[in-house]
Protein backbone atom coordinates (compact mmCIF):
# COMPACT_ATOMS: atom_id res chain seq x y z
CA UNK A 1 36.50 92.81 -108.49
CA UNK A 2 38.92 90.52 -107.27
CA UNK A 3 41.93 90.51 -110.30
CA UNK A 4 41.82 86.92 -112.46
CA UNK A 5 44.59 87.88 -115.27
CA UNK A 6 47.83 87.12 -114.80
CA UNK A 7 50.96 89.00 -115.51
CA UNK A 8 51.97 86.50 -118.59
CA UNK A 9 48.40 86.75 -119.86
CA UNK A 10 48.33 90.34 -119.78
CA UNK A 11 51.01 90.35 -122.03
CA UNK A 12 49.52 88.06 -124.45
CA UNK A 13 46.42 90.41 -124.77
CA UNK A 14 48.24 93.85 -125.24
CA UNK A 15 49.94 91.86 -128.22
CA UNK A 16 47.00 90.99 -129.35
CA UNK A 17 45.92 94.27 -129.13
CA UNK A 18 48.35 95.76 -130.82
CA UNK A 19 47.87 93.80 -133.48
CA UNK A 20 44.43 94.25 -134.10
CA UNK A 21 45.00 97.91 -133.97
CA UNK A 22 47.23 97.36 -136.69
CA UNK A 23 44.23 95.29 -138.72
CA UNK A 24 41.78 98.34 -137.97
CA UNK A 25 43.67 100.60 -139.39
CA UNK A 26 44.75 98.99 -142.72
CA UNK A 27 41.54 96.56 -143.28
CA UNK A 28 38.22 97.22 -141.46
CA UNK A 29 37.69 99.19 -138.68
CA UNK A 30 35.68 96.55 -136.80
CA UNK A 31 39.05 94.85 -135.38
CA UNK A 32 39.57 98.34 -132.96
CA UNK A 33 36.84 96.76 -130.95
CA UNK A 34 38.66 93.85 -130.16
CA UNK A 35 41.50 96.22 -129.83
CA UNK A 36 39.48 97.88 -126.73
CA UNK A 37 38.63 94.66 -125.18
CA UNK A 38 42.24 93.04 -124.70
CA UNK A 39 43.73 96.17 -123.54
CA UNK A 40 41.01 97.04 -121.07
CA UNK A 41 41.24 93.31 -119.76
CA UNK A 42 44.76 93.88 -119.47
CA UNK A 43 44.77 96.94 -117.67
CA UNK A 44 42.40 96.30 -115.08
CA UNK A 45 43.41 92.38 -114.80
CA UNK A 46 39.94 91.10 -114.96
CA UNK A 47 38.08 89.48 -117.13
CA UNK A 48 34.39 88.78 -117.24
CA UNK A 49 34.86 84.96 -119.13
CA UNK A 50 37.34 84.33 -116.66
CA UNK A 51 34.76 84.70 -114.07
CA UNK A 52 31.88 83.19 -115.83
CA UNK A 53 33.96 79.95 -116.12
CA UNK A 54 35.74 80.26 -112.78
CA UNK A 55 39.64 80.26 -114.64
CA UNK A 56 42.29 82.56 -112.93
CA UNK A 57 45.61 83.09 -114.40
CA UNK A 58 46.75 85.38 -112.00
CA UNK A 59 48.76 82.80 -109.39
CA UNK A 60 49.59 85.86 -107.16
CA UNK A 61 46.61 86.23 -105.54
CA UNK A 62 46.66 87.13 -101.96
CA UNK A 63 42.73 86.53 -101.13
CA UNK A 64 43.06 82.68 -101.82
């Protein structure tokens, strides 16, 4: 899996994460799955949208 989010996006989706943490635990518990998704994506630095629709945000990419 060749990585396709970059460092500035990863950011972005841990804050996201975060915050939907914080919405799963003091509304519905539904929002920890989004909660899983942005913090896997930014922990392994792929995503599988990114790859459907051919976008990389990662611009340090030593295979291109």
């Amino acid at each position: 899996m060749e990585k396709n989010v970059g460092p500035i996006d990863a950011v972005i989706r841990v804050t996201i994460g975060v915050v939907a943490a914080y919405l799963g635990a003091v509304w519905n518990q539904w929002w920890y799955v989004l909660t899983v998704l942005m913090i896997l994506t930014a922990v392994t630095r792929w995503c599988l949208l990114y790859t459907i629709f051919g976008w990389n945000t990662n611009k340090h990419n030593p295979l291109k």
